[in-house]
C-alpha atoms as a PDB file:
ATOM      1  CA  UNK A   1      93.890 151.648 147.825  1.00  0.00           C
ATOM      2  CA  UNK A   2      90.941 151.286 146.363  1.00  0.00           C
ATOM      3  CA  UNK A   3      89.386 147.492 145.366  1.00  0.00           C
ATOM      4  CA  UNK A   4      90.158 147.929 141.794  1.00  0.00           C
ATOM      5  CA  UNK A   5      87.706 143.957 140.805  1.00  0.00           C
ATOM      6  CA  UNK A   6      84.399 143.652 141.969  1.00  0.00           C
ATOM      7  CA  UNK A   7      84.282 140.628 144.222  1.00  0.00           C
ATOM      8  CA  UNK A   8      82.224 138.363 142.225  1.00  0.00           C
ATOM      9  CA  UNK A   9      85.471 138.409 139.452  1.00  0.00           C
ATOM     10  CA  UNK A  10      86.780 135.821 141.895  1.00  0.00           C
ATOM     11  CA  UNK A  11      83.397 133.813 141.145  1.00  0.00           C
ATOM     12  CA  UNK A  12      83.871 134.630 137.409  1.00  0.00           C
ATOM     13  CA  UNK A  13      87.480 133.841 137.348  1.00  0.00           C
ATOM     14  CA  UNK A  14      86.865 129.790 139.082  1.00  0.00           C
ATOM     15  CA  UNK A  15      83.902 129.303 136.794  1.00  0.00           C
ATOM     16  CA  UNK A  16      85.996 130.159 133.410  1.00  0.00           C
ATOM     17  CA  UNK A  17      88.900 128.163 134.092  1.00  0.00           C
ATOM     18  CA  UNK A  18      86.810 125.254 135.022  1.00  0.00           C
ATOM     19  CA  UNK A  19      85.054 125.882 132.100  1.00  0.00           C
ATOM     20  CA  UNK A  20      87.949 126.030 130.245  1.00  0.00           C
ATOM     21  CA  UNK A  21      89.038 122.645 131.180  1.00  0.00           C
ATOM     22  CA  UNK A  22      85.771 120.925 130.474  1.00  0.00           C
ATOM     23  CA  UNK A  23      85.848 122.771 127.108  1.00  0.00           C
ATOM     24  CA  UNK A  24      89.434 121.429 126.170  1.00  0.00           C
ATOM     25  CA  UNK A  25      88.399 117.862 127.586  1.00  0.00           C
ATOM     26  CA  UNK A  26      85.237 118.156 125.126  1.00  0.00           C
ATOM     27  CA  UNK A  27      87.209 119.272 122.189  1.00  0.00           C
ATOM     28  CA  UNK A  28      89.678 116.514 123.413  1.00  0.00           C
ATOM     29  CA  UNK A  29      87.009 113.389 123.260  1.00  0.00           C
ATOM     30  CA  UNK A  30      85.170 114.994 120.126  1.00  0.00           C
ATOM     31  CA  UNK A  31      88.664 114.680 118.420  1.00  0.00           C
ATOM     32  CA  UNK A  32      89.485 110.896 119.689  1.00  0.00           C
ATOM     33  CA  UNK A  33      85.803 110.425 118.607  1.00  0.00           C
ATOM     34  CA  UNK A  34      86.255 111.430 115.167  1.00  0.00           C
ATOM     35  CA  UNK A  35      89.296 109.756 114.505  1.00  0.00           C
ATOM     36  CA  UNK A  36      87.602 106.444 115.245  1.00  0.00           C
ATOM     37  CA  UNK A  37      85.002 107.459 113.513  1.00  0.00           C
ATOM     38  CA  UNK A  38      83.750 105.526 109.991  1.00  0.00           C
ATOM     39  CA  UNK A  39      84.314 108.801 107.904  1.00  0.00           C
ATOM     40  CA  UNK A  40      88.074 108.330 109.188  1.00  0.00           C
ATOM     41  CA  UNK A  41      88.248 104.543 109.244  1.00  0.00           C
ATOM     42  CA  UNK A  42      86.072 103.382 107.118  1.00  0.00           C
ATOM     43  CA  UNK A  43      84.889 100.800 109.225  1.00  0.00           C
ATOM     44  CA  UNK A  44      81.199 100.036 107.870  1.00  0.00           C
ATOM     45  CA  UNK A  45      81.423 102.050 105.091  1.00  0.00           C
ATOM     46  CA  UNK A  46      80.798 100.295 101.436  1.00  0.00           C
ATOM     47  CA  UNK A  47      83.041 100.924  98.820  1.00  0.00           C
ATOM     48  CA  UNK A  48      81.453 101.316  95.609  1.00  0.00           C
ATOM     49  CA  UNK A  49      83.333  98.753  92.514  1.00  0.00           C
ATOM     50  CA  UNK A  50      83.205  99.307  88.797  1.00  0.00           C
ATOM     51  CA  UNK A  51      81.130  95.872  89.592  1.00  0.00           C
ATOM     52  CA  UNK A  52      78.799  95.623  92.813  1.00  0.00           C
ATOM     53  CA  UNK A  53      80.309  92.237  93.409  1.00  0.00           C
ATOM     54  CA  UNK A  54      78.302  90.656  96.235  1.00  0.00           C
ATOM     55  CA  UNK A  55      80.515  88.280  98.701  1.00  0.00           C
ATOM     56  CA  UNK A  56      77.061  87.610 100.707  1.00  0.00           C
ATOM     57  CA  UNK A  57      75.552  85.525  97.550  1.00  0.00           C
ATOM     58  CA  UNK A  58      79.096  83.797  96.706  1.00  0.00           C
ATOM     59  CA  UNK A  59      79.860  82.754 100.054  1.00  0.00           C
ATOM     60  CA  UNK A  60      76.957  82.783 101.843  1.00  0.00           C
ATOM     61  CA  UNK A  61      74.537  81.290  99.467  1.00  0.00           C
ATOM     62  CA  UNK A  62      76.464  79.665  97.066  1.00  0.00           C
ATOM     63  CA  UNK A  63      79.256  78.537  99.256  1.00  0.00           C
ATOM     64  CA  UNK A  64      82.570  79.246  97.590  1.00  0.00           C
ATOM     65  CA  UNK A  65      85.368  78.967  99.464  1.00  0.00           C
ATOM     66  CA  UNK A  66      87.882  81.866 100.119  1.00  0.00           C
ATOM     67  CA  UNK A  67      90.947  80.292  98.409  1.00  0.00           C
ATOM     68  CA  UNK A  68      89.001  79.838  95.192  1.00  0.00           C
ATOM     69  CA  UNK A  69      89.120  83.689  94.832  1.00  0.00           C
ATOM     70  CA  UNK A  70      92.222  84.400  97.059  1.00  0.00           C
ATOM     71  CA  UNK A  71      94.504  81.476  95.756  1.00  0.00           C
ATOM     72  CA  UNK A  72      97.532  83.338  97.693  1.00  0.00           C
ATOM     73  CA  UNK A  73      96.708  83.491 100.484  1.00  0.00           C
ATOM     74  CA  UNK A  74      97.773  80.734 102.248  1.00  0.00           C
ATOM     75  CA  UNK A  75     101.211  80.971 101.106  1.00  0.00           C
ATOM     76  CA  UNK A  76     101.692  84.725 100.338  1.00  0.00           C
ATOM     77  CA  UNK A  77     101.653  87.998 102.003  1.00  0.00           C
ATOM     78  CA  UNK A  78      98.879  89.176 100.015  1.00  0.00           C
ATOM     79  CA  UNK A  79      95.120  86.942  99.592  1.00  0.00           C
ATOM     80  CA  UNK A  80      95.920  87.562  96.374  1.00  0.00           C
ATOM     81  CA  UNK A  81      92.766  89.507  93.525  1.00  0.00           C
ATOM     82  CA  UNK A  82      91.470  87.039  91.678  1.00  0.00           C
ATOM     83  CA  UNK A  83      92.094  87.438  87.738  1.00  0.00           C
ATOM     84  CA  UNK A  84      89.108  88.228  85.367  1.00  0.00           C
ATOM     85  CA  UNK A  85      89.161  84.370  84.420  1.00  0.00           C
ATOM     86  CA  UNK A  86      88.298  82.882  88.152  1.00  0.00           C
ATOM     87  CA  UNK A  87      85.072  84.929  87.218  1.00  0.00           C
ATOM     88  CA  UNK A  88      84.065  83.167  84.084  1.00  0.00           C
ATOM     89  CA  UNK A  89      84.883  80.243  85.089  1.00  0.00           C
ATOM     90  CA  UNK A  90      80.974  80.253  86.274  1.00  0.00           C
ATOM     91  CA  UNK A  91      79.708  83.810  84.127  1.00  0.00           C
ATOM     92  CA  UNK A  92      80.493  81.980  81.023  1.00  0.00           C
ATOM     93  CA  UNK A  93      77.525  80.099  82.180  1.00  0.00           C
ATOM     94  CA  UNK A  94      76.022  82.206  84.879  1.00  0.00           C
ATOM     95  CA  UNK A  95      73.957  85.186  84.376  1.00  0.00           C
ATOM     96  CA  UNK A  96      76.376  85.541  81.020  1.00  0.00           C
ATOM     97  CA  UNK A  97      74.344  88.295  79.493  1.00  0.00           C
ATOM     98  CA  UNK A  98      73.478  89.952  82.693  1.00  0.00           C
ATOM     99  CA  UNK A  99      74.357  93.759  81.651  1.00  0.00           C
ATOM    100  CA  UNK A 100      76.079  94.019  85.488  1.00  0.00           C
ATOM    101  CA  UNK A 101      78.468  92.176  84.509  1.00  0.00           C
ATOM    102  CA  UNK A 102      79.665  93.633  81.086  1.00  0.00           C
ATOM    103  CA  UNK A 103      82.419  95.041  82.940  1.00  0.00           C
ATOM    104  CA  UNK A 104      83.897  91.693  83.856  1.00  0.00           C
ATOM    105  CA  UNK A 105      83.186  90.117  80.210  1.00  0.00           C
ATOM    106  CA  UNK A 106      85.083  93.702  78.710  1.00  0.00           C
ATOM    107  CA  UNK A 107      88.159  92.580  81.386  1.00  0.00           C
ATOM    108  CA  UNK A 108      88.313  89.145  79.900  1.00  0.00           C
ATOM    109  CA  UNK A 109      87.561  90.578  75.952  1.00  0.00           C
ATOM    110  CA  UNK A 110      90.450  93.201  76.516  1.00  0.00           C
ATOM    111  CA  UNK A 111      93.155  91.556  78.755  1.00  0.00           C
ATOM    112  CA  UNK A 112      92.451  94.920  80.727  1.00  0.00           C
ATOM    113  CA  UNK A 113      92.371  93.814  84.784  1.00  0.00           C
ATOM    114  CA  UNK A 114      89.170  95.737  86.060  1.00  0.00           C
ATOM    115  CA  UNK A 115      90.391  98.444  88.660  1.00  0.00           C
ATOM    116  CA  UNK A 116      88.933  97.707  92.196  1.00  0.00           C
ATOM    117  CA  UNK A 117      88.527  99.929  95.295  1.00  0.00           C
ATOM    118  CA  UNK A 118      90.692  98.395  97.844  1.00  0.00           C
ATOM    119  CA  UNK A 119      88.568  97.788 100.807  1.00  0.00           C
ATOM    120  CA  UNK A 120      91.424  97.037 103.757  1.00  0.00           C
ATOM    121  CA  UNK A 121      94.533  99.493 102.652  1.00  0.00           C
ATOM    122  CA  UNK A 122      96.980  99.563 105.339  1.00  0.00           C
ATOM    123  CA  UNK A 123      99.782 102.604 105.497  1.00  0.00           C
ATOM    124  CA  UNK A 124     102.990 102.021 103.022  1.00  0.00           C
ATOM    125  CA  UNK A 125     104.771 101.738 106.936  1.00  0.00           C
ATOM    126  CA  UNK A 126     102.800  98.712 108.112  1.00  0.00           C
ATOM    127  CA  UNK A 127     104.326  95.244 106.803  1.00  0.00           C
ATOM    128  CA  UNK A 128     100.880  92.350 106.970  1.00  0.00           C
ATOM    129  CA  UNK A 129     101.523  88.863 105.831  1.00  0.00           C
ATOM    130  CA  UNK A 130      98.073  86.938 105.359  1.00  0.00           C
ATOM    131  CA  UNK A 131     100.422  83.534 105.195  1.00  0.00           C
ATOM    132  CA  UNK A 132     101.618  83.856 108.590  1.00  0.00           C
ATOM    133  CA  UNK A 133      98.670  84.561 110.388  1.00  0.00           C
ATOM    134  CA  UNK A 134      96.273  81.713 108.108  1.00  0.00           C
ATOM    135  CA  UNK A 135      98.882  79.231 109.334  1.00  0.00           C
ATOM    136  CA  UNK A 136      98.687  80.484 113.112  1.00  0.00           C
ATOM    137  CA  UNK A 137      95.044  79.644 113.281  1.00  0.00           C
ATOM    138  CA  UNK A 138      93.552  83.262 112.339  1.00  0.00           C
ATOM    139  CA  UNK A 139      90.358  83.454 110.998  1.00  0.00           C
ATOM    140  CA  UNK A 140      89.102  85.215 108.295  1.00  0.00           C
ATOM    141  CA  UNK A 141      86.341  86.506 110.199  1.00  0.00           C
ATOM    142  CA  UNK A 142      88.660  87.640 112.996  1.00  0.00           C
ATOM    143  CA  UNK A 143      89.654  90.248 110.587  1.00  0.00           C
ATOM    144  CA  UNK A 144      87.333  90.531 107.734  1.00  0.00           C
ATOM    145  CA  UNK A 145      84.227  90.293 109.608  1.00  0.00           C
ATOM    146  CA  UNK A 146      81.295  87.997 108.448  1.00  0.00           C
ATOM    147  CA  UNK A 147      81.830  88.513 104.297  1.00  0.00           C
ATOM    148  CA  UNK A 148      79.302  85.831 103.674  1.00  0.00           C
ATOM    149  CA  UNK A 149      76.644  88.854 105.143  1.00  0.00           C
ATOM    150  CA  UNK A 150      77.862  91.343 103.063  1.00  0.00           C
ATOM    151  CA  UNK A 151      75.774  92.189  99.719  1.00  0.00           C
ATOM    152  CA  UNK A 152      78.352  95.162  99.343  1.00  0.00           C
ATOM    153  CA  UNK A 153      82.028  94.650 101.561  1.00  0.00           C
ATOM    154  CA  UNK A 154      82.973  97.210 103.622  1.00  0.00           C
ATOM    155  CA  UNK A 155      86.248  97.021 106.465  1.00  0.00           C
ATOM    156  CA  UNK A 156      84.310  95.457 109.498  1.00  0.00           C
ATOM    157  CA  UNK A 157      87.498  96.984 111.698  1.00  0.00           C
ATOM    158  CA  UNK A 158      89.630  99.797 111.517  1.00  0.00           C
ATOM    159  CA  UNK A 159      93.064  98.664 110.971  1.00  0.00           C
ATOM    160  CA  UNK A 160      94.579 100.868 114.039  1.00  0.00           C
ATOM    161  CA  UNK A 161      97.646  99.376 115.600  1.00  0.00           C
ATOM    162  CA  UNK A 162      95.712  99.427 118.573  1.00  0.00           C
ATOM    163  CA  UNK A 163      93.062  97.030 117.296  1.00  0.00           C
ATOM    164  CA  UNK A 164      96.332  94.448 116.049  1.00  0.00           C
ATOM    165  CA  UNK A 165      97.581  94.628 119.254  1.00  0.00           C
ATOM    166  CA  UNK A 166      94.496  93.083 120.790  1.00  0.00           C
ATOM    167  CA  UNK A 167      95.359  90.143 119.748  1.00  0.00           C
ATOM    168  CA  UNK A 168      99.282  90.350 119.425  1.00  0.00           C
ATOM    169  CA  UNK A 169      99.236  90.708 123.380  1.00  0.00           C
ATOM    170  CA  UNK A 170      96.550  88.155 123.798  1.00  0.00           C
ATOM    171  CA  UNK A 171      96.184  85.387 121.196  1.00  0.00           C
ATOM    172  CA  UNK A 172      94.842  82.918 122.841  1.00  0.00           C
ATOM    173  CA  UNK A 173      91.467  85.058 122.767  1.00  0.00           C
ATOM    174  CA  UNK A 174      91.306  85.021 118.883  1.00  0.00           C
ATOM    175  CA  UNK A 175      93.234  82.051 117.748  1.00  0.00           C
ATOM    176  CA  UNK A 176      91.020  78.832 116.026  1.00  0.00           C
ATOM    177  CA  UNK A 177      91.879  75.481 114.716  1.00  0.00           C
ATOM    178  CA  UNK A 178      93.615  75.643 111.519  1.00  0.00           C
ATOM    179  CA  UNK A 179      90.682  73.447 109.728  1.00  0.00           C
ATOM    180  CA  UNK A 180      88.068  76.418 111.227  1.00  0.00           C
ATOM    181  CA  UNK A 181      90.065  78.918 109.604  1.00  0.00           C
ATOM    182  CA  UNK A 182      88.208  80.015 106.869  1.00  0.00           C
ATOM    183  CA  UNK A 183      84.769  78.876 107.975  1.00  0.00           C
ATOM    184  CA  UNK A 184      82.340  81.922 108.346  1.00  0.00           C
ATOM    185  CA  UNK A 185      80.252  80.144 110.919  1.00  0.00           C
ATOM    186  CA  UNK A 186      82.680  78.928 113.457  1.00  0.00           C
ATOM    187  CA  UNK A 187      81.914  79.730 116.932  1.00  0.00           C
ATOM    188  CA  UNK A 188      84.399  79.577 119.818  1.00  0.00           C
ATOM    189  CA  UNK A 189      83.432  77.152 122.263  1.00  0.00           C
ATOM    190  CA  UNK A 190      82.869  78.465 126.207  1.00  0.00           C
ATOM    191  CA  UNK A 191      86.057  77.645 127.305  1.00  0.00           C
ATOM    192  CA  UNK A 192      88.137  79.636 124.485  1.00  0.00           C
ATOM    193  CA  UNK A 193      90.673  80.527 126.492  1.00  0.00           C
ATOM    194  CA  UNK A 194      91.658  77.314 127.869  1.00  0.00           C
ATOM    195  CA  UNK A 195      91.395  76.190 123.915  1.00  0.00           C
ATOM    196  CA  UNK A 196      93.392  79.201 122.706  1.00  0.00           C
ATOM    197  CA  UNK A 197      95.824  78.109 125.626  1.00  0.00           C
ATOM    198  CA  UNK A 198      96.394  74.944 124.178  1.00  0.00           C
ATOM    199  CA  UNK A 199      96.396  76.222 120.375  1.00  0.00           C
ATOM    200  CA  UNK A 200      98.890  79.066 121.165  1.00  0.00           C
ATOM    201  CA  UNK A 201     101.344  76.537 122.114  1.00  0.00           C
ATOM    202  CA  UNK A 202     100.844  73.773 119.735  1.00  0.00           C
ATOM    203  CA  UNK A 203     100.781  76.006 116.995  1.00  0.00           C
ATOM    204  CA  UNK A 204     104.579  77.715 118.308  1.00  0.00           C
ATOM    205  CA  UNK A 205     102.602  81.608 118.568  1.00  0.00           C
ATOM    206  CA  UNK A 206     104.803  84.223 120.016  1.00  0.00           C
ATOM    207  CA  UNK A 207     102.870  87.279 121.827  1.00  0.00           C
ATOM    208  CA  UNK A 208     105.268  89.367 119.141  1.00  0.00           C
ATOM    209  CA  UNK A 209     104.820  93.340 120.276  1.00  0.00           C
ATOM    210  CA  UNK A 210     107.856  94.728 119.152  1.00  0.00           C
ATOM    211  CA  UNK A 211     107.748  97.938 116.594  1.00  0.00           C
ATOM    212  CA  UNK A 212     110.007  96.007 113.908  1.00  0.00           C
ATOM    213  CA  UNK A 213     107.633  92.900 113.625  1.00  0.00           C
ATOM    214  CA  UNK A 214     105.272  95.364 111.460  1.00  0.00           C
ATOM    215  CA  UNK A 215     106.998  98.615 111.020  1.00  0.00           C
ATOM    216  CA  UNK A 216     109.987  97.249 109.087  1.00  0.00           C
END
């Protein structure tokens, strides 16, 4: 019978379906890229506010604390928004003409809270209590990233349950003193681990991994 293929579709045949399988590992990695990507994440990414409220000049230059702002969060789930009054507490004062901030003296005219764009949303599934891990010797910078550099804030991480479990399997690489908790500055001294050792215990932290500790 005659050869019906020219020899060289043997050749042709290898090279496409190793082809094929570099092609579907590249489409493969190009998705996993884009996922983590800041147009998915948000990581990075400013969000703009009705007021371009910078946390770089409140905390880093003037020096206000976190719980001035976010009075909750220390004994809530939730850091808490502060109300339109924590801001004129100073812009009575402060800058109190400054047209940037006739949105803020509108909000306390009117009554009318001003409408920001939540920077760190998590998924309606995904239970987060800010009380918990404040009292567990989490810092703020551990999640938040360095707000007292930020003229605009943006989410320093992406929020994946990945990234949680980084430190839900290993605490004792993350966890601080409770009185370094909200410092922006804090560094963690060379031997971390054998601090975070020590913490982890004294402070009663479970390595909790389970689905039901967040997804409840």
């Amino acid at each position: 019978m005659a050869q019906l293929f020219h020899p060289s579709t043997n050749t042709l045949s290898k090279v496409s379906i190793f082809g094929a399988v570099f092609f579907l590992a590249g489409i493969g990695w190009a998705v996993l890229a884009f996922v983590r990507s800041p147009y998915v994440t948000g990581a990075g990414v400013p969000l703009e506010q009705p007021v371009p409220f910078s946390h770089k000049h409140h905390v880093g230059d003037a020096g206000i604390d976190c719980r001035y702002c976010h009075t909750s969060v220390e004994e809530s789930p939730f850091a808490g928004i502060p109300p339109t009054k924590t801001c004129m507490n100073c812009h009575a004062q402060l800058w109190a003409d400054s047209p940037v901030l006739e949105p803020v003296r509108q909000s306390f005219r009117t009554g009318e809270s001003i409408v920001w764009a939540r920077v760190h949303r998590l998924a309606d599934f995904v239970y987060f209590n800010h009380a918990i891990h404040v009292k567990k010797g989490i810092g703020c910078v551990t999640c938040h990233g360095r707000v007292d550099r930020m003229p605009l804030t943006w989410r320093e991480n992406t929020l994946y349950m990945e990234w949680c479990l980084e430190c839900h399997r290993a605490p004792e690489r993350f966890v601080r003193p409770r009185e370094q908790v909200f410092s922006m500055d804090w560094q963690p001294p060379e031997d971390q681990l054998s601090l975070g050792q020590k913490l982890v215990k004294e402070y009663k932290i479970q390595k909790l991994t389970d689905c039901s500790i967040c997804h409840r």
